[in-house]
Protein backbone atom coordinates (compact mmCIF):
# COMPACT_ATOMS: atom_id res chain seq x y z
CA UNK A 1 121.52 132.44 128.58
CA UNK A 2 122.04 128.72 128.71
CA UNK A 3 120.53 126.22 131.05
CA UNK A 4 122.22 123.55 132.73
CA UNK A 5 122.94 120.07 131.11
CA UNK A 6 120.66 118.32 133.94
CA UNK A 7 121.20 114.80 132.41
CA UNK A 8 124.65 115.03 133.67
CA UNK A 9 123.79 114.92 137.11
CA UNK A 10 122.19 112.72 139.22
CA UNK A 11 118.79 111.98 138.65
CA UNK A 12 116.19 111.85 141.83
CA UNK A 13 114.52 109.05 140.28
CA UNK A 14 116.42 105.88 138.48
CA UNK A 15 114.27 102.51 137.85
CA UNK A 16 113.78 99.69 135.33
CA UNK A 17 109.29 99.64 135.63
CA UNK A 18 107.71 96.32 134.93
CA UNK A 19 107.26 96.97 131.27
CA UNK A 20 111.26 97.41 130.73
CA UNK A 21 111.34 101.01 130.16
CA UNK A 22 114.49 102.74 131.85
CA UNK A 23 113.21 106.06 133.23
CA UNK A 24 114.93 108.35 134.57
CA UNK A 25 114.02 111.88 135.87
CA UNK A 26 115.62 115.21 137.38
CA UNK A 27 114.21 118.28 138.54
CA UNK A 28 114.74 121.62 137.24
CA UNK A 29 114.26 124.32 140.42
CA UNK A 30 117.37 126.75 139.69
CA UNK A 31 115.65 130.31 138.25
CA UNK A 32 118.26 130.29 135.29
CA UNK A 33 116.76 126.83 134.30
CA UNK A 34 113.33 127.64 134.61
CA UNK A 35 113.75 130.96 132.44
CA UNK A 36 116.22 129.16 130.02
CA UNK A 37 113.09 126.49 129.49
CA UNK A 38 110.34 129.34 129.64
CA UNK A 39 112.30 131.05 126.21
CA UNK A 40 112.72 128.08 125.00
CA UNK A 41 108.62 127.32 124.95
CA UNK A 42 108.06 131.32 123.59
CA UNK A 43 109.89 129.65 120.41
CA UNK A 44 107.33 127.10 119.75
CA UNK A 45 104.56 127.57 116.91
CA UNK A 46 101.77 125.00 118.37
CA UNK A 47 101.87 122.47 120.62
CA UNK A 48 99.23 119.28 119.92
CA UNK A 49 97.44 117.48 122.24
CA UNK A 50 98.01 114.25 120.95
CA UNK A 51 96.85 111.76 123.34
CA UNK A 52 94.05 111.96 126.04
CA UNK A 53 92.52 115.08 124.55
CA UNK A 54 89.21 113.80 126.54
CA UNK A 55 91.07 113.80 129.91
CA UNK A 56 92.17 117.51 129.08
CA UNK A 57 89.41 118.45 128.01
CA UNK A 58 87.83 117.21 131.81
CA UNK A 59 90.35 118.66 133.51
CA UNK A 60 89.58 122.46 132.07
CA UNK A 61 85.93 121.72 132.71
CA UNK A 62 86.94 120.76 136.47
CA UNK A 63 88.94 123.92 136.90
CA UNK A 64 86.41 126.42 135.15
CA UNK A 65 83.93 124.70 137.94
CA UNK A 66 86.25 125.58 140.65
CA UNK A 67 87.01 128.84 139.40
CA UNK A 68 83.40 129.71 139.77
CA UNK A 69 82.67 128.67 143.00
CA UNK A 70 85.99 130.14 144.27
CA UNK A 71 85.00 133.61 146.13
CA UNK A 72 88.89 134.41 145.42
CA UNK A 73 89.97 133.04 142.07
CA UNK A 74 93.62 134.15 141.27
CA UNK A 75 94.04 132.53 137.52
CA UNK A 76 97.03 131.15 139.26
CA UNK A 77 95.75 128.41 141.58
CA UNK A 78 96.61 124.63 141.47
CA UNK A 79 92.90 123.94 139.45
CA UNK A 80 94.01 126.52 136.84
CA UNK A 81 96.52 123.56 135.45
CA UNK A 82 96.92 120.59 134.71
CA UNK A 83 99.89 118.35 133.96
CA UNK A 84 101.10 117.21 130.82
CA UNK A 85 104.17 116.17 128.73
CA UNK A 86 105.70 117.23 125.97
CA UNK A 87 106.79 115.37 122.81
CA UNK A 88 108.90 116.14 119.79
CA UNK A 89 106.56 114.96 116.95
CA UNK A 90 109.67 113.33 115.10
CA UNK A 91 110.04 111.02 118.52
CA UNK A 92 106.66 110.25 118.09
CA UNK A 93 105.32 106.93 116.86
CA UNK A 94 101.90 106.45 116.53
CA UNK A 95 100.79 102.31 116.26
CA UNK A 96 97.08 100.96 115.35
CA UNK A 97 94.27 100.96 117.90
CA UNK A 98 92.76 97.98 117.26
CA UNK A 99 89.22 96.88 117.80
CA UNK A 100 87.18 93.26 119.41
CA UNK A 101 83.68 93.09 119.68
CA UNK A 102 81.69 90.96 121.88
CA UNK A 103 79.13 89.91 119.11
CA UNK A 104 77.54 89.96 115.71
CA UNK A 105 74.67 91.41 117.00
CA UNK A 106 72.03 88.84 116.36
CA UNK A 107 73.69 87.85 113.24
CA UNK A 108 75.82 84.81 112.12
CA UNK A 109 79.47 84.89 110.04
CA UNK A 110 77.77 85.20 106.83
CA UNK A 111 74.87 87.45 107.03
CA UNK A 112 77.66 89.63 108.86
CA UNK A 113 79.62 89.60 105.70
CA UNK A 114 77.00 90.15 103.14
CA UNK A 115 76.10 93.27 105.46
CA UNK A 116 78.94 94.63 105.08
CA UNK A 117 80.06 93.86 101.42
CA UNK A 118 78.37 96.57 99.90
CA UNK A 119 80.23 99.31 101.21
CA UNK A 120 83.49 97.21 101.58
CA UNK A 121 85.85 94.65 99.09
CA UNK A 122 86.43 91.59 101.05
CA UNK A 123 88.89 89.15 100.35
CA UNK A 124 89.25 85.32 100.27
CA UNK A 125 89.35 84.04 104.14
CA UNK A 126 93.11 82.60 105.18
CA UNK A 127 95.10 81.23 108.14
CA UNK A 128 97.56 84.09 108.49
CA UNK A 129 97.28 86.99 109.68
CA UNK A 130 96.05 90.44 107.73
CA UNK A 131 97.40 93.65 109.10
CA UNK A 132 96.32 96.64 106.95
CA UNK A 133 98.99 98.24 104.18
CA UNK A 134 97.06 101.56 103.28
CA UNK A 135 94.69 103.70 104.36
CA UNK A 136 90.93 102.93 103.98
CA UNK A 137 92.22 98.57 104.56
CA UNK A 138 91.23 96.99 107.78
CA UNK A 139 92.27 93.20 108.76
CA UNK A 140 89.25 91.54 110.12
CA UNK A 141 89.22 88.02 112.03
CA UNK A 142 86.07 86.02 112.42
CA UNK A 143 85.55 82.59 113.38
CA UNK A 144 89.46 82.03 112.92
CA UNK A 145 89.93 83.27 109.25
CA UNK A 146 91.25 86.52 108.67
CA UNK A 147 90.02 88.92 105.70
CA UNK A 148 91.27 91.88 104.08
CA UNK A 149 88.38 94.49 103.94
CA UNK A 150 88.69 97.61 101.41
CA UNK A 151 86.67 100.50 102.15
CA UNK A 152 84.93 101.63 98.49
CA UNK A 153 85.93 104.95 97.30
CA UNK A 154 82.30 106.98 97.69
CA UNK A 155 82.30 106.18 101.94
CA UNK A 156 85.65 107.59 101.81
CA UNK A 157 85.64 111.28 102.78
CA UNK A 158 87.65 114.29 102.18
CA UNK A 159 86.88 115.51 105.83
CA UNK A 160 89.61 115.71 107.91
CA UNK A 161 87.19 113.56 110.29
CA UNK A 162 85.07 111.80 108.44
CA UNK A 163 87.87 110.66 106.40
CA UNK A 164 89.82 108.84 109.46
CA UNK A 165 89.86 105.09 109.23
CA UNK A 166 88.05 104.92 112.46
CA UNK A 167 85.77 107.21 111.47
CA UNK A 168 84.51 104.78 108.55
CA UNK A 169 84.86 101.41 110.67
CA UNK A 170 82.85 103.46 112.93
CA UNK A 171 80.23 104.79 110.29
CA UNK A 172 79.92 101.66 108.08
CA UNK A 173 80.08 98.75 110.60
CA UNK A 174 80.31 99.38 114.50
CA UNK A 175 76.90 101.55 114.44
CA UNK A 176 75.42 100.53 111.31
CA UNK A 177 75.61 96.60 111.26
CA UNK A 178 76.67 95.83 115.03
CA UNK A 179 75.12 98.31 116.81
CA UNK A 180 77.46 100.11 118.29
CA UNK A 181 76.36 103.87 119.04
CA UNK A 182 78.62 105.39 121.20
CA UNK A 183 82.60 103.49 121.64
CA UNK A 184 83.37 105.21 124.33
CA UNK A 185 80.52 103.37 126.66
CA UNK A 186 79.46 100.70 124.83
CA UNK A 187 80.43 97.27 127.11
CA UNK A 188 80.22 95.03 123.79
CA UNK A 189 83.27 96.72 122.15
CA UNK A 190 87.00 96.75 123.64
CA UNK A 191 90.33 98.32 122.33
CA UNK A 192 93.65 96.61 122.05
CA UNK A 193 96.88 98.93 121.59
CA UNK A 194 98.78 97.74 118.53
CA UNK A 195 101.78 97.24 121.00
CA UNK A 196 100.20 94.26 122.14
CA UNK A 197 100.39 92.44 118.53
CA UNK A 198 97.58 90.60 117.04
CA UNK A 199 98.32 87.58 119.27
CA UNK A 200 96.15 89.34 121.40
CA UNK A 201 93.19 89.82 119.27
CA UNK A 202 92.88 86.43 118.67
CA UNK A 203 93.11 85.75 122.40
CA UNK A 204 90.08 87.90 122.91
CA UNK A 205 88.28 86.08 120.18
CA UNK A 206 88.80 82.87 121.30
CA UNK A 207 87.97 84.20 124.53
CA UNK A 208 85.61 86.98 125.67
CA UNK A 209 85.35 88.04 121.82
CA UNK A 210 83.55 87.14 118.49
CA UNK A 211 85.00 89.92 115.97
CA UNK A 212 88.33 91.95 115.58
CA UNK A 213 89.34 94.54 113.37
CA UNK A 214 93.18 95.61 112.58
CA UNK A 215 93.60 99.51 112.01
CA UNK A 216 95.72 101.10 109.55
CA UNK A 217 97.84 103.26 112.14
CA UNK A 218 96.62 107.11 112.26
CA UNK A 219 99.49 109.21 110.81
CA UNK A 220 100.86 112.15 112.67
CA UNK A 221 99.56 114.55 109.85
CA UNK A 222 96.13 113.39 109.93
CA UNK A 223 96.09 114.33 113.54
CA UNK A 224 97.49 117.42 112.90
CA UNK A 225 94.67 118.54 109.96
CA UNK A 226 92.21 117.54 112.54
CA UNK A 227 93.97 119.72 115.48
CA UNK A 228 94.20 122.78 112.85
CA UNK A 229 90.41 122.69 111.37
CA UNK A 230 89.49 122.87 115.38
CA UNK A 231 88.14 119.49 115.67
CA UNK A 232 88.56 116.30 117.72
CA UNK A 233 89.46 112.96 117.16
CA UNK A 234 86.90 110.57 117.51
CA UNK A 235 87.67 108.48 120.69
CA UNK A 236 90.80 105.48 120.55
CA UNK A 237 92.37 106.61 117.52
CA UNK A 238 95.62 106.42 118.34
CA UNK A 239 98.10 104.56 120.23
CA UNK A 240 101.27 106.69 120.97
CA UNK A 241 104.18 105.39 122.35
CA UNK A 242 106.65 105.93 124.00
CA UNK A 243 104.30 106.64 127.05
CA UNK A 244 104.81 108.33 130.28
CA UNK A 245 104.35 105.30 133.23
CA UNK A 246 101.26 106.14 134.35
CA UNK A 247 101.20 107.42 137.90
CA UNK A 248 104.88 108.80 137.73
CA UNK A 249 103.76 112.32 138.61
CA UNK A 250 100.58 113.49 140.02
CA UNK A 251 98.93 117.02 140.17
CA UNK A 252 95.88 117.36 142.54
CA UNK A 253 94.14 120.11 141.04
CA UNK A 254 91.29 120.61 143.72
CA UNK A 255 93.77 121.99 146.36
């Protein structure tokens, strides 16, 4: 059984969005296609859930909550799924998710860097920009000098969580030295997508910002050893693209 080679007809949507991406879209209704695509998923080891694992993970919690107070769950009503999309991993790129903070907390440029140089190798300050080469390096710009910062070997962990570079900026200097407990509420810190170039961390700096750190990008394996020890990623640690336009298709899961 074969399906049919959709991309050859017309598409119901066709559009250029405001970030330049071409998207295009069909719909696949025909019971031939549907089964064709329903083999085709049998055939798949494991799927990931690469991006917005949190959102998922809120969106089972809704419909386990609606389940319950339904007097006539089915297992096959619209809060018993969720929408997602699916990426080959090899069409997958995953960029930096970079990091500004709003302050030093109570500290000035230097006591900030003799805070930190215990548990980190820190460079000579220059003019141009530092974006990390390895794992374990993070570019850091501060008072318009950037600095290459080398995590020492004993903070660096074997644990497939621990070990993540956002996982020792988090351990070593966001909670640690600037106070940051929790990233995911925390007003003081912000994340930039590495999409949007280090032009823009320096905007924030000069700006709303006093600090910003440059991420070594999280690689596609890392996120995989994670996924398979049954863990999560710690929150922002990675920026995937290309990205579904946000908004494209909707599933209202409390009808």
């Amino acid at each position: 059984m074969r399906g049919t080679d959709k991309k050859t007809q017309e598409p119901i949507y066709n559009f250029t969005s405001v970030d330049q991406v071409h998207n295009r879209v069909w719909k696949v209704s025909a019971e031939q296609d549907i089964l064709f695509l329903l083999n085709a998923f049998e055939q798949i080891g494991e799927i990931y859930i690469a991006d917005g694992h949190h959102r998922c993970a809120s969106a089972v919690k809704v419909g386990l909550k609606r389940r319950q107070e339904d007097p006539m769950p089915t297992g096959n009503k619209e809060y018993d799924f969720f929408l997602s999309v699916l990426f080959p991993d090899n069409q997958l790129m995953i960029m930096d998710y970079n990091r500004v903070v709003r302050d030093l907390n109570g500290m000035d440029a230097e006591a900030f860097l003799q805070k930190i140089s215990g548990n980190f190798q820190i460079s000579k300050p220059q003019a141009n920009v530092i974006v990390p080469a390895a794992k374990g390096q993070f570019g850091l710009y501060l008072e318009n000098k950037w600095y290459l910062l080398e995590a020492a070997k004993d903070i660096c962990s074997a644990d497939v969580v621990e070990g993540l570079d956002v996982s020792i900026l988090q351990r070593y200097i966001l909670e640690p030295v600037l106070g940051i407990k929790d990233p995911r509420t925390d007003k003081r810190i912000d994340f930039v997508g590495g999409i949007r170039g280090t032009e823009e961390l320096e905007r924030r700096c000069h700006d709303d910002m006093r600090i910003a750190f440059t991420m070594y990008p999280t690689s596609i394996q890392e996120l995989f050893r994670v996924a398979d020890a049954d863990r999560l990623m710690p929150p922002k640690s990675t920026w995937f693209e290309p990205k579904l336009l946000s908004g494209l298709f909707i599933h209202d899961i409390m009808n």
